[in-house]
C-alpha atoms as a PDB file:
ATOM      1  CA  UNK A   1     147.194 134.958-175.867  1.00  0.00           C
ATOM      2  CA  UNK A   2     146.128 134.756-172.151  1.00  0.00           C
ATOM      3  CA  UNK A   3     142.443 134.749-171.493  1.00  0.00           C
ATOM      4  CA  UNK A   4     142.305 133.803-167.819  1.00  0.00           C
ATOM      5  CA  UNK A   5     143.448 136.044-165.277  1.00  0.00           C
ATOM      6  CA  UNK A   6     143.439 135.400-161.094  1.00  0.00           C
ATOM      7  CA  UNK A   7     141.702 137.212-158.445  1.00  0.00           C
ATOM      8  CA  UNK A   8     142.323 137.286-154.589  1.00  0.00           C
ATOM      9  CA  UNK A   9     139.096 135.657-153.009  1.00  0.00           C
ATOM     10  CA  UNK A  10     138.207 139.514-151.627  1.00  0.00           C
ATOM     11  CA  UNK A  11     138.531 140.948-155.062  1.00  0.00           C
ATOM     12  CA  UNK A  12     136.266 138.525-156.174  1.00  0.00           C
ATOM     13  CA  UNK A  13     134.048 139.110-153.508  1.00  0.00           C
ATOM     14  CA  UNK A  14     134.021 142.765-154.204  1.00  0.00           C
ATOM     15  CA  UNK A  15     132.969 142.560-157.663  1.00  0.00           C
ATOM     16  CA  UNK A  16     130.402 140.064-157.151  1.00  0.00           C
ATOM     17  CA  UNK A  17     132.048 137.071-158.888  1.00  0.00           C
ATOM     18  CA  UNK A  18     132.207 135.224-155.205  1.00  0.00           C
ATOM     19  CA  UNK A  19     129.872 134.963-152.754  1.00  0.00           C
ATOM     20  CA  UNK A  20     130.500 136.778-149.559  1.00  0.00           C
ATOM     21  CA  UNK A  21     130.372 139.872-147.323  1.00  0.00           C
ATOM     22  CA  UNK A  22     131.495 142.942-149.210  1.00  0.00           C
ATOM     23  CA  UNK A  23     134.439 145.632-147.465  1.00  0.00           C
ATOM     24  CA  UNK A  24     134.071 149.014-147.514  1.00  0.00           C
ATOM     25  CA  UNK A  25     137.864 149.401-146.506  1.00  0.00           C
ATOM     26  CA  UNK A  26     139.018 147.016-149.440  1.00  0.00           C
ATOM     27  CA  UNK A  27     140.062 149.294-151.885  1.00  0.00           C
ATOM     28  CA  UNK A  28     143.030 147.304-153.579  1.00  0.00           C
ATOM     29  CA  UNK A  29     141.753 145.253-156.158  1.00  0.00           C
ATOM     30  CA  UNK A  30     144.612 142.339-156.703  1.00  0.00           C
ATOM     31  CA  UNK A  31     145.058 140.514-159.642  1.00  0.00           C
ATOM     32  CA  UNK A  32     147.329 137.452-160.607  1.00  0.00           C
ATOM     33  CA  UNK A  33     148.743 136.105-163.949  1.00  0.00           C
ATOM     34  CA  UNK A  34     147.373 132.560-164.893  1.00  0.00           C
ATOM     35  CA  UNK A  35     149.330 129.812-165.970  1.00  0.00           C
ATOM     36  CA  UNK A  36     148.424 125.945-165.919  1.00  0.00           C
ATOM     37  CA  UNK A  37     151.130 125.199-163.244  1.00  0.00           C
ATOM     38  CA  UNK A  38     153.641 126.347-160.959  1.00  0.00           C
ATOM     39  CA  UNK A  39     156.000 129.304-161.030  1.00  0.00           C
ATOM     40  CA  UNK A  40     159.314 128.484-162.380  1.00  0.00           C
ATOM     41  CA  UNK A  41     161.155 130.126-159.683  1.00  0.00           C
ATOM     42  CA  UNK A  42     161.220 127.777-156.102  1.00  0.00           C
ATOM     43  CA  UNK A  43     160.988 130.140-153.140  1.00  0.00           C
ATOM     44  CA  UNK A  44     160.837 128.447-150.251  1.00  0.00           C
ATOM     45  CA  UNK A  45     157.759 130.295-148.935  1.00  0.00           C
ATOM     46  CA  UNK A  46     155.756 130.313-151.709  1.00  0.00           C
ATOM     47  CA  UNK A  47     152.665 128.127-152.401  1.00  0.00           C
ATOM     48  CA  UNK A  48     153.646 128.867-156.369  1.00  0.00           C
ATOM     49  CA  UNK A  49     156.646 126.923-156.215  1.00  0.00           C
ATOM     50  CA  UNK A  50     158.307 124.293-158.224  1.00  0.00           C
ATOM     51  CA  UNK A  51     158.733 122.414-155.208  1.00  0.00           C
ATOM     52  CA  UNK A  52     155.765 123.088-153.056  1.00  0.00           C
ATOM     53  CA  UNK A  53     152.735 120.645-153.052  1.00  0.00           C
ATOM     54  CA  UNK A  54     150.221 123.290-151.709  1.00  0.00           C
ATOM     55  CA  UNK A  55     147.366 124.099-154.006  1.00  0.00           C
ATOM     56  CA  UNK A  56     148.373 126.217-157.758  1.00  0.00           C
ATOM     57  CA  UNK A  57     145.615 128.527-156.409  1.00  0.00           C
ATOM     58  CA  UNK A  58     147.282 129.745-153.672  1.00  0.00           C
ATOM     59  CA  UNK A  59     149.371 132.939-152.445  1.00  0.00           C
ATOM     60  CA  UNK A  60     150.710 133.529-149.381  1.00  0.00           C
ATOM     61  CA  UNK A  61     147.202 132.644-147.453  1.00  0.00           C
ATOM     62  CA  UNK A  62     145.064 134.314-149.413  1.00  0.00           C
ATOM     63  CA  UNK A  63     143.088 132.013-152.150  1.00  0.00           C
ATOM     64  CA  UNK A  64     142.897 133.183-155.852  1.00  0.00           C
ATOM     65  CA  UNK A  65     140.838 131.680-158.202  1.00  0.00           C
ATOM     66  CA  UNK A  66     140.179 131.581-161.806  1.00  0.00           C
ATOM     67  CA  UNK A  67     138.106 133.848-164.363  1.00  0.00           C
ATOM     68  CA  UNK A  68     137.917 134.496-167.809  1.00  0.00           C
ATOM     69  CA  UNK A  69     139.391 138.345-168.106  1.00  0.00           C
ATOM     70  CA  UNK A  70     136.187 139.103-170.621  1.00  0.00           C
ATOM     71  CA  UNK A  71     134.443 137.942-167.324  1.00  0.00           C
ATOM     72  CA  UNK A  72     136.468 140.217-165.074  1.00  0.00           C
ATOM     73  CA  UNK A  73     135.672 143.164-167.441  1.00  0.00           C
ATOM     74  CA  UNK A  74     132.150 142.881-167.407  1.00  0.00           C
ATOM     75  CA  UNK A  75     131.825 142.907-163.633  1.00  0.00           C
ATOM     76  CA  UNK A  76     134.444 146.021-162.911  1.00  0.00           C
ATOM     77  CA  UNK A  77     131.448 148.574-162.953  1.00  0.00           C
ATOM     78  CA  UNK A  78     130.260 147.261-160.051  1.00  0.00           C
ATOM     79  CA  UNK A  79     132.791 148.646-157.539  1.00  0.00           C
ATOM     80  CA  UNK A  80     133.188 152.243-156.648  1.00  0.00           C
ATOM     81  CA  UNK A  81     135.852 152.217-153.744  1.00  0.00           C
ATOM     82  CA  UNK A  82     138.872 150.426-155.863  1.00  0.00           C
ATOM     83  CA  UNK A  83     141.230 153.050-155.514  1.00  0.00           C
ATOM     84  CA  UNK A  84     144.306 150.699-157.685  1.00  0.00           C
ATOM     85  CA  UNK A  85     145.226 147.476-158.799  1.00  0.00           C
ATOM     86  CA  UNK A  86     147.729 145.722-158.191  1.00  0.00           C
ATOM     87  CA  UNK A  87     148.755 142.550-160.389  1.00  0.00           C
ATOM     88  CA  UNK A  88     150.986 139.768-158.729  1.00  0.00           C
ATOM     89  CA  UNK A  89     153.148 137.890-161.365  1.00  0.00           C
ATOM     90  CA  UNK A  90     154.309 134.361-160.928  1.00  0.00           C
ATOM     91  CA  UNK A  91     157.603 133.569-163.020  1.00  0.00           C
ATOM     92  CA  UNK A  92     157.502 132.328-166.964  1.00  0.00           C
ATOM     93  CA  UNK A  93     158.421 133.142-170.155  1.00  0.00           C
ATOM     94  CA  UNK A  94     155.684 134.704-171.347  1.00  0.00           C
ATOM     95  CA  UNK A  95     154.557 136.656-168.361  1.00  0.00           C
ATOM     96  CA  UNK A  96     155.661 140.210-169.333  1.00  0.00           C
ATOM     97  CA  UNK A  97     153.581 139.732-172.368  1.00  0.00           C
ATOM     98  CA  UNK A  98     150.534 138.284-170.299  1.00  0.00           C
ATOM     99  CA  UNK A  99     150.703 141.474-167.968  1.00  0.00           C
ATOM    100  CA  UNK A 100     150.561 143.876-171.354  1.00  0.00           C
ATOM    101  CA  UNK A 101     147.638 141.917-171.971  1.00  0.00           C
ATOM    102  CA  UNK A 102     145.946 142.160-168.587  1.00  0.00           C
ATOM    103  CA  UNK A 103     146.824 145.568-168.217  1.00  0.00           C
ATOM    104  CA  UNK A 104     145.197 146.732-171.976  1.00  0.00           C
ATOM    105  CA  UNK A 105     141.721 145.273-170.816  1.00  0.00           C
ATOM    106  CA  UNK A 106     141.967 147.069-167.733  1.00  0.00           C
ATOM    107  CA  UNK A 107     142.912 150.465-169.259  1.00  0.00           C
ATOM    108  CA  UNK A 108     139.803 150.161-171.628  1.00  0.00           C
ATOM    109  CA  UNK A 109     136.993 150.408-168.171  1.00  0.00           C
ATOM    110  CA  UNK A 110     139.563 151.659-165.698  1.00  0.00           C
ATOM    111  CA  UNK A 111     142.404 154.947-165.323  1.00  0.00           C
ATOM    112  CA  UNK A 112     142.895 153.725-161.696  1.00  0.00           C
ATOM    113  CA  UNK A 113     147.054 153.466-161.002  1.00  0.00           C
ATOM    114  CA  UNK A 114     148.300 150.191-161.791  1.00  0.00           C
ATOM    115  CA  UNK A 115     151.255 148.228-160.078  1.00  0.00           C
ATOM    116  CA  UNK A 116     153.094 145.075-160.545  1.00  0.00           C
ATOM    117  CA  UNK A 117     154.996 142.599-158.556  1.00  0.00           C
ATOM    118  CA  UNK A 118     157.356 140.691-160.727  1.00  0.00           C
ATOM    119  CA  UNK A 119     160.625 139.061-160.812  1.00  0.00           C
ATOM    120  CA  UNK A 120     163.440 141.080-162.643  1.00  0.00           C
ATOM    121  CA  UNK A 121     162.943 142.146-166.208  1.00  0.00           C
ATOM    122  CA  UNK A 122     164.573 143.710-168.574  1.00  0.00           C
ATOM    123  CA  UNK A 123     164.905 147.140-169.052  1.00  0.00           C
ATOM    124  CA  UNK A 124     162.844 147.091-172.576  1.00  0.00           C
ATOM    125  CA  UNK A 125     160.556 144.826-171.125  1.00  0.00           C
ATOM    126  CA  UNK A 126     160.212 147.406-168.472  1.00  0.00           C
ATOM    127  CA  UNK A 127     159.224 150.352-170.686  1.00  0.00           C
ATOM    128  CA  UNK A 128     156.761 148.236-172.463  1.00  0.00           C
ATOM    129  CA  UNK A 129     154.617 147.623-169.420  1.00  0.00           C
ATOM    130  CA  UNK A 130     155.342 151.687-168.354  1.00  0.00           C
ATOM    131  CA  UNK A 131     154.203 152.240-172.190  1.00  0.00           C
ATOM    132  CA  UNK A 132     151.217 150.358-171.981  1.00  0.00           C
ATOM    133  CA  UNK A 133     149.735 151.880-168.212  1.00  0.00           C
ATOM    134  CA  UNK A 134     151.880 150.487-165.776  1.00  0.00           C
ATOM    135  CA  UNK A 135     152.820 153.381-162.618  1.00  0.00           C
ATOM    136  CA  UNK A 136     154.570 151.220-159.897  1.00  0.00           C
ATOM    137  CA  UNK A 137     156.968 148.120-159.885  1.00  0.00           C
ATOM    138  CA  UNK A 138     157.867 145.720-157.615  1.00  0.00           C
ATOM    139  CA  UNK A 139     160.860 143.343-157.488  1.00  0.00           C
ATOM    140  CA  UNK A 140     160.662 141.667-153.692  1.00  0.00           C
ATOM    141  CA  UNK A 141     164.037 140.554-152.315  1.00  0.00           C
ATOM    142  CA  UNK A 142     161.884 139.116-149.428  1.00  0.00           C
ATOM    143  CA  UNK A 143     165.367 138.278-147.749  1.00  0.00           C
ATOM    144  CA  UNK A 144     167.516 141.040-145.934  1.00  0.00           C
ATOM    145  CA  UNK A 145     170.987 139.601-146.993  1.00  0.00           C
ATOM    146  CA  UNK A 146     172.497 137.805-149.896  1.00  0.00           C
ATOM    147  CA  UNK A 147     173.280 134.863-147.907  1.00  0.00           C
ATOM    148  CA  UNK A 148     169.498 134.176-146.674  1.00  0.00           C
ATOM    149  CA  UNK A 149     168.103 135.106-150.619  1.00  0.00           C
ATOM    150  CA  UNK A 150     170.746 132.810-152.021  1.00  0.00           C
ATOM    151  CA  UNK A 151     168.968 130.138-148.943  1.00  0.00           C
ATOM    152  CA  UNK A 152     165.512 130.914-149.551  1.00  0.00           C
ATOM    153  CA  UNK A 153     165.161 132.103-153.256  1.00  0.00           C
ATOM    154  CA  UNK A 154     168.194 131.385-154.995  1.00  0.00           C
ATOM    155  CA  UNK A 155     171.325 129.198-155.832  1.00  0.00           C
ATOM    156  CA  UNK A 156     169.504 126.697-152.702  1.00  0.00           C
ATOM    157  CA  UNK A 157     166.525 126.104-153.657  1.00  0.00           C
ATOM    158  CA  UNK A 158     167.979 125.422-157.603  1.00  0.00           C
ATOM    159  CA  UNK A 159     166.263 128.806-158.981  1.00  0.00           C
ATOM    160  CA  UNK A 160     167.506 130.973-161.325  1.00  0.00           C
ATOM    161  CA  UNK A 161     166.920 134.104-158.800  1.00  0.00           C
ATOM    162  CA  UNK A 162     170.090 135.843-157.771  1.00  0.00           C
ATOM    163  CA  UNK A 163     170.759 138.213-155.272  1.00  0.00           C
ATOM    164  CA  UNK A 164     172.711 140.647-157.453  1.00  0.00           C
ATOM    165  CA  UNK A 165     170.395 139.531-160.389  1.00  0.00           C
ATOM    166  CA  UNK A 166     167.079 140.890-158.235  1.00  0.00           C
ATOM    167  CA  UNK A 167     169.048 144.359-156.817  1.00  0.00           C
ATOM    168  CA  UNK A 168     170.260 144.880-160.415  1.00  0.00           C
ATOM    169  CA  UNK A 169     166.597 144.780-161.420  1.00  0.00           C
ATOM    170  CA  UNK A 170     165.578 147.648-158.541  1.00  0.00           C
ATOM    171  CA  UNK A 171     168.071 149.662-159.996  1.00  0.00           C
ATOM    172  CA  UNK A 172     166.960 149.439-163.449  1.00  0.00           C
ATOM    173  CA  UNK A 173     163.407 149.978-162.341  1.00  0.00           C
ATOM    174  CA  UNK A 174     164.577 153.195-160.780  1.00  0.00           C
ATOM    175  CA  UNK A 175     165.939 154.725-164.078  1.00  0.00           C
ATOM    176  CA  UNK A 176     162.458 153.195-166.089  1.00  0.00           C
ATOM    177  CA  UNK A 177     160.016 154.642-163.431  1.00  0.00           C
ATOM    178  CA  UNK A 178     161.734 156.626-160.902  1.00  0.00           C
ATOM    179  CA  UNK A 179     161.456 157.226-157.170  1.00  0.00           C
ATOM    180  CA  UNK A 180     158.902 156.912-155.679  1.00  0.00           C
ATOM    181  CA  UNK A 181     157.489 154.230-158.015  1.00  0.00           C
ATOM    182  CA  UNK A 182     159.611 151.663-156.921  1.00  0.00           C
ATOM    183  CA  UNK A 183     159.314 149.142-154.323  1.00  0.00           C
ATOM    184  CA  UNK A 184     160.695 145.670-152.988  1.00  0.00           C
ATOM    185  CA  UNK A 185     159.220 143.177-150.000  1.00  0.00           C
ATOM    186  CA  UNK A 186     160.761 142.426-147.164  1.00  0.00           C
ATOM    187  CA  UNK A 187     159.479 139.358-145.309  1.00  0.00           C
ATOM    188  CA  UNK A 188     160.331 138.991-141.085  1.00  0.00           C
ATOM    189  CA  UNK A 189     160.796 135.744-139.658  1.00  0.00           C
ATOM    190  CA  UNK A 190     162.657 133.850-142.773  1.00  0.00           C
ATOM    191  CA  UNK A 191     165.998 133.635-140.054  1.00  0.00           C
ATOM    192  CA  UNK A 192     167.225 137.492-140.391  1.00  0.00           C
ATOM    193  CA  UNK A 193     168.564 139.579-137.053  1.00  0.00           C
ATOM    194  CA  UNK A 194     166.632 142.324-136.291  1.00  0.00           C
ATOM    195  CA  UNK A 195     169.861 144.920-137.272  1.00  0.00           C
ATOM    196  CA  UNK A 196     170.109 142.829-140.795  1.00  0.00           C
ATOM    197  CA  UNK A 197     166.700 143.994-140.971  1.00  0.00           C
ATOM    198  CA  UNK A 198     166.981 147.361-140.123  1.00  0.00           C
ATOM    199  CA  UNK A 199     170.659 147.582-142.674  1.00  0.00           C
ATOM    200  CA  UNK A 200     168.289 146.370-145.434  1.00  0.00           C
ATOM    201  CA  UNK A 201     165.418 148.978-144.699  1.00  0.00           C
ATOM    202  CA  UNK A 202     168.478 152.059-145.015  1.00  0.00           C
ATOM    203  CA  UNK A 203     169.930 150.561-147.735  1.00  0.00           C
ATOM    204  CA  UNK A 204     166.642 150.281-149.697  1.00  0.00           C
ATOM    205  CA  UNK A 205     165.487 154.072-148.702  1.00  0.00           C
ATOM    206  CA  UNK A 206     168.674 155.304-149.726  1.00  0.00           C
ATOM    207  CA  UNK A 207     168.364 154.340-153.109  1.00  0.00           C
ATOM    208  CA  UNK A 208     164.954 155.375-153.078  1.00  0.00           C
ATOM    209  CA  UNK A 209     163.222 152.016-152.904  1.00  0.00           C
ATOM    210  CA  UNK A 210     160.242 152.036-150.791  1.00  0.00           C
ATOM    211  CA  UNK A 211     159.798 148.946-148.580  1.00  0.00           C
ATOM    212  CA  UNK A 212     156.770 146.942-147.898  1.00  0.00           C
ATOM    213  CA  UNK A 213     156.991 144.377-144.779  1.00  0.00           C
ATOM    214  CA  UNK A 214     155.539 141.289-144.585  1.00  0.00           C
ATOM    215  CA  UNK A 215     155.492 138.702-141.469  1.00  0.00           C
ATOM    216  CA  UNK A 216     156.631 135.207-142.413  1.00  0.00           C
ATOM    217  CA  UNK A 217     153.300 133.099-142.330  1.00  0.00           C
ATOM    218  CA  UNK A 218     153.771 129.247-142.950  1.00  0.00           C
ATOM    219  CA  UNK A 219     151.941 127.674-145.742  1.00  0.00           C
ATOM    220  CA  UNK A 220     150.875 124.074-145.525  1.00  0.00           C
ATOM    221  CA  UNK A 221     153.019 122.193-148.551  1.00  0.00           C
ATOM    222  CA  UNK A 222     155.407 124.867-149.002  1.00  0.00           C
ATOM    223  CA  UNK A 223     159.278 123.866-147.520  1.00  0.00           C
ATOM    224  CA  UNK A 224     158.754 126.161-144.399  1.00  0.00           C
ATOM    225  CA  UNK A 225     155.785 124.700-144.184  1.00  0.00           C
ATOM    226  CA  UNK A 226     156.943 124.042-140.170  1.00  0.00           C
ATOM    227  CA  UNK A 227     158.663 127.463-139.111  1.00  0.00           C
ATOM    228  CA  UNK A 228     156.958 129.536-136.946  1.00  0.00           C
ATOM    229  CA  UNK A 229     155.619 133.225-137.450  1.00  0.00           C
ATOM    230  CA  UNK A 230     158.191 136.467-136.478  1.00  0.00           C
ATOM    231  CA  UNK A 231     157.644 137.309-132.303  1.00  0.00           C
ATOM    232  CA  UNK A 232     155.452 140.123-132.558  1.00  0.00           C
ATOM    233  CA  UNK A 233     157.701 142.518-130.878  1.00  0.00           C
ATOM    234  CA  UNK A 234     160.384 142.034-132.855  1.00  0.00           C
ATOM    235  CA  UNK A 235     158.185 142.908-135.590  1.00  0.00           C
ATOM    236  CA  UNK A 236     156.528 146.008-134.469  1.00  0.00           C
ATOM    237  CA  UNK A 237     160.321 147.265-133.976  1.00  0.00           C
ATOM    238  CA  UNK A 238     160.871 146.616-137.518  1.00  0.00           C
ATOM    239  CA  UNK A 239     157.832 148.397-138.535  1.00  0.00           C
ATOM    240  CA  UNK A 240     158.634 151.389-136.479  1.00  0.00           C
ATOM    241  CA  UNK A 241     162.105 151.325-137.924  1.00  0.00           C
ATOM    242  CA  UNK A 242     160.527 151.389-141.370  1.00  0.00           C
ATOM    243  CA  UNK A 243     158.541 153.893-140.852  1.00  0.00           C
ATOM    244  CA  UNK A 244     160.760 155.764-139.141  1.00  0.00           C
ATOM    245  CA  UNK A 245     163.238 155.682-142.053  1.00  0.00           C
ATOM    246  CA  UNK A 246     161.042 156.525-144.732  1.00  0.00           C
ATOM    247  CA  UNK A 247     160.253 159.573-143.108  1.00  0.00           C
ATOM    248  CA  UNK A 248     164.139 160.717-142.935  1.00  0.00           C
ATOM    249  CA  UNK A 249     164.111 160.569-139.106  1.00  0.00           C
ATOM    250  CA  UNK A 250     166.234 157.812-138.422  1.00  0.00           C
ATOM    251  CA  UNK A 251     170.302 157.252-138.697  1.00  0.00           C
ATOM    252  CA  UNK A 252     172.074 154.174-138.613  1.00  0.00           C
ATOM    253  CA  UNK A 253     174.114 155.795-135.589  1.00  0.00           C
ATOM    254  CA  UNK A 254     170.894 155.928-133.700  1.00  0.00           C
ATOM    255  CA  UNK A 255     170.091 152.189-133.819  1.00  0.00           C
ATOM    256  CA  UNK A 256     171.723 149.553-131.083  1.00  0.00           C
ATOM    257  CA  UNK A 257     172.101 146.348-130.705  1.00  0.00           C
ATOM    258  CA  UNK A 258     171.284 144.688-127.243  1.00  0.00           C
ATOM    259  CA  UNK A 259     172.993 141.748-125.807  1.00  0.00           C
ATOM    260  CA  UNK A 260     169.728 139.433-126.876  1.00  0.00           C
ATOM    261  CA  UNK A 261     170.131 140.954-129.857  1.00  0.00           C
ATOM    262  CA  UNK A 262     166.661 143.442-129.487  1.00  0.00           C
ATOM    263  CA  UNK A 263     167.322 146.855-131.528  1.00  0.00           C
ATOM    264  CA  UNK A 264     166.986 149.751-129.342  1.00  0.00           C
ATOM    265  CA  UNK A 265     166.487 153.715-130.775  1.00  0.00           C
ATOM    266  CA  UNK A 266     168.602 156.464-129.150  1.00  0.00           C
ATOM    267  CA  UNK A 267     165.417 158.689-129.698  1.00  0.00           C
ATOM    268  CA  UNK A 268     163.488 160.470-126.995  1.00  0.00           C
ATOM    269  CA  UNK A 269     160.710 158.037-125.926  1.00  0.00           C
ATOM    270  CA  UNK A 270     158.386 160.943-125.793  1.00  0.00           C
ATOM    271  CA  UNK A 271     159.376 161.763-129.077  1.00  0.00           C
ATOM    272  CA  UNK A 272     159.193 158.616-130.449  1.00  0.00           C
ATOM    273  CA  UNK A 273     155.892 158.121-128.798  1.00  0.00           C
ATOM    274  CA  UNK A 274     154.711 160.784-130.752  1.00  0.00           C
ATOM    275  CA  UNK A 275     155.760 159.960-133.840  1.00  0.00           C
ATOM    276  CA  UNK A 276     154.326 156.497-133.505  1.00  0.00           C
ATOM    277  CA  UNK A 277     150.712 158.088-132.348  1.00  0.00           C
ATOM    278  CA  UNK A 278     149.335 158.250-135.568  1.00  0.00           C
ATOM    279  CA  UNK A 279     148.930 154.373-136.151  1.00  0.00           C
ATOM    280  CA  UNK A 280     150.957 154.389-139.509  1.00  0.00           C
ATOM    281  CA  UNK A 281     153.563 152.399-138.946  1.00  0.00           C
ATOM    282  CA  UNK A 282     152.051 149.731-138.077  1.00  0.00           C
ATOM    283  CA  UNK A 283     149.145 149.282-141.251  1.00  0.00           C
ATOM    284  CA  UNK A 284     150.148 147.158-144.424  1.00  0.00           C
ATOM    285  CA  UNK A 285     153.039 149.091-145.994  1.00  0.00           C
ATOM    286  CA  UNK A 286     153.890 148.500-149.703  1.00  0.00           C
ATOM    287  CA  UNK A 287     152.462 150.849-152.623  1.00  0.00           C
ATOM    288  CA  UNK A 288     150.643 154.116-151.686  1.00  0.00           C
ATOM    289  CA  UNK A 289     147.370 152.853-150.878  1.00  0.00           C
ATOM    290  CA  UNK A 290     148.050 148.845-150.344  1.00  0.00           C
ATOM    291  CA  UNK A 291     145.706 147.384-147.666  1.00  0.00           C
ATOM    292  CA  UNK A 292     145.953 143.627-148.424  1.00  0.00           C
ATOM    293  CA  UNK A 293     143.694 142.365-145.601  1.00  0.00           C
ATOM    294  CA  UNK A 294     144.497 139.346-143.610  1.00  0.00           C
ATOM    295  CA  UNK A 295     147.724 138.220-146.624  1.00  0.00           C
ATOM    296  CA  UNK A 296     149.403 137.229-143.774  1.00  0.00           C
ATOM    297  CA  UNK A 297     147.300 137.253-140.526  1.00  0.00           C
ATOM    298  CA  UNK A 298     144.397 135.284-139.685  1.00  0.00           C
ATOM    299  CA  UNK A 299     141.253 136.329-138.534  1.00  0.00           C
ATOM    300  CA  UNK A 300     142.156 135.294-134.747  1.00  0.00           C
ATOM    301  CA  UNK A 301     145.596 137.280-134.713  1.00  0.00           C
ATOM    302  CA  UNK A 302     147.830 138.131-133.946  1.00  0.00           C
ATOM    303  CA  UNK A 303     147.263 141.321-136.573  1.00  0.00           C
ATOM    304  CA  UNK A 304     150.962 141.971-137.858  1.00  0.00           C
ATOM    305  CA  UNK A 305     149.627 144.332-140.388  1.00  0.00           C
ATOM    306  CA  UNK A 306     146.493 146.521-139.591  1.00  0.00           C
ATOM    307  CA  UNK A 307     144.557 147.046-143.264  1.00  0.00           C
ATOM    308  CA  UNK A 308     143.380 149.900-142.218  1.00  0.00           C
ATOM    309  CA  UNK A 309     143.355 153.157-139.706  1.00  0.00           C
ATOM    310  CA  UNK A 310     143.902 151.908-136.307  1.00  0.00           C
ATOM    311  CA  UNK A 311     141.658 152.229-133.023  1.00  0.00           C
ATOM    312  CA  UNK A 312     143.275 154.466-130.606  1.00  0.00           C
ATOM    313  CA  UNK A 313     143.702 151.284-128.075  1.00  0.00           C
ATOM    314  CA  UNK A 314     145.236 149.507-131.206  1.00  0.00           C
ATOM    315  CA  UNK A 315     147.649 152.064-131.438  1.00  0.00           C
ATOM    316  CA  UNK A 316     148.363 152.417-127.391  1.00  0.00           C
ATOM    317  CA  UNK A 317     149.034 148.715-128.015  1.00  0.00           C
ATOM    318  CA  UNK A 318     151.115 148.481-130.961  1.00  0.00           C
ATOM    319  CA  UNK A 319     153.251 151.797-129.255  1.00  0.00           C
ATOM    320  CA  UNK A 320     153.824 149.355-126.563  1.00  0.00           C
ATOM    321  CA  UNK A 321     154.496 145.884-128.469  1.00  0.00           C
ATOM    322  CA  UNK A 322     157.713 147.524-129.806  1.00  0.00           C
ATOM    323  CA  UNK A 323     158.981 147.786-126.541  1.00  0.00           C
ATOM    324  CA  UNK A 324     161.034 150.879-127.745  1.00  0.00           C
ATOM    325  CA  UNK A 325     159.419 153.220-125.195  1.00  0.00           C
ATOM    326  CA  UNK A 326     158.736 152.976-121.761  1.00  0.00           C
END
């Protein structure tokens, strides 16, 4: 029986467990299962794993420490902008069993929509956590082709994850919760071409698997500990591919590859421009209603994902960093 549950350092903040200055725009609360070591899987990225020397308390950049869940309880009151919780999972035997748990507290002070990010289940185990208050799943390939999972997550890195093994698991997911309430990660800058990225993106939307992008951020300890963060223009492209594609108004046959190997859009630029204006695309994309501030951006920038709605000159900016319109 678990009886320890982690928060990220804002959560914490937010319901008055940390000291610190409270965000309005913070309206994710993020959980994380608790175990007394690492993750059994070994992603290369990841502070969590088997391999990594960086501190158990750690996820992407973002620190997440301890509490007693009776603790947690007690203090969820305080809050009044949470609008849903999302609960990371590192990988174990007993973690779909820890999540029932986590998630039953929670239902008992909160009817707030519930998601979780965790490694491929079964399809039983999948019902139970649907049965028990669970609306949205995640299973992150992180990795745009087999070959780079298989480098980064996989056969490599002498974990259990499998490429087939994690798509397998988003299909499955599908028939358990349906579209709409399934969604994967896809993290820029792990060694993918900017067309891989895109192929993954159409792939994922086709099947009705919503994507949530992520910029590669090195973590001290962790075996890409040394590679650098994605070039920010080849990242805003990807995130105004995304968007573009999860709005149904973009076909592989209008995507091009460019001798440096830069995607360009056979769209109208005005039109593109427009579509772009609102400032969407270029906020944290994941579940309805993720903000994660600063996962994987530091305070002094560069700001891959915005947390919230953008400043018009943000926008002019962002429009521009793509380099899709001129």
């Amino acid at each position: 029986m678990v009886d320890k549950v982690r928060l990220s350092l804002g959560t914490a903040i937010q319901l008055g467990l940390e000291i610190g200055k409270t965000d309005p725009d913070f309206t994710t609360a993020f959980l994380m299962t608790y175990r007394d070591g690492k993750c059994d899987a070994n992603c290369a990225f990841c502070p969590q794993a088997q391999e990594s020397t960086a501190a158990s308390d750690r996820l992407s950049r973002i620190s997440w420490p301890e509490y007693e869940i009776d603790k947690v309880v007690r203090n969820w009151s305080r809050p009044g902008q949470f609008r849903r919780i999302c609960i990371q999972t590192i990988c174990y035997p007993e973690v779909v069993d820890d999540v029932r748990q986590i998630v039953g507290e929670l239902r008992k002070i909160s009817k707030l929509p519930i998601s979780v990010a965790i490694h491929p289940i079964t399809k039983e185990e999948m019902v139970r956590l649907k049965d028990i208050g669970v609306s949205t799943i995640g299973i992150a390939l992180d990795a745009s082709t087999p070959e780079l999972f298989e480098k980064v997550k996989g056969e490599q890195r002498k974990s259990t994850y499998r490429w087939n093994l994690h798509t397998q698991g988003l299909k499955d997911a599908l028939d358990i919760f349906g579209i709409g309430n399934v969604t994967t990660h896809l993290i820029i800058g792990l060694g993918e071409t900017e067309i891989e990225a895109t192929e993954f993106i159409m792939r994922m939307y086709e099947l009705g698997i919503s994507v949530g992008l992520f910029a590669f951020t090195s973590i001290k300890g962790t075996s890409l500990e040394k590679q650098e963060s994605p070039d920010l223009a080849a990242y805003r492209r990807i995130q105004a591919v995304r968007h573009l594609i999860s709005r149904g108004i973009l076909e592989r046959a209008q995507v091009r590859v460019l001798d440096e190997g830069r995607i360009a859009l056979d769209i109208d630029a005005s039109s593109l421009r427009q579509i772009l204006s609102s400032g969407e695309g270029f906020q944290v994309t994941g579940c309805k209603g993720c903000n994660r501030p600063y996962y994987n951006e530091r305070p002094r920038g560069p700001m891959y994902n915005y947390p919230k709605h953008l400043t018009e000159d943000e926008i002019l900016k962002s429009i521009e960093e793509t380099q899709l319109v001129t």
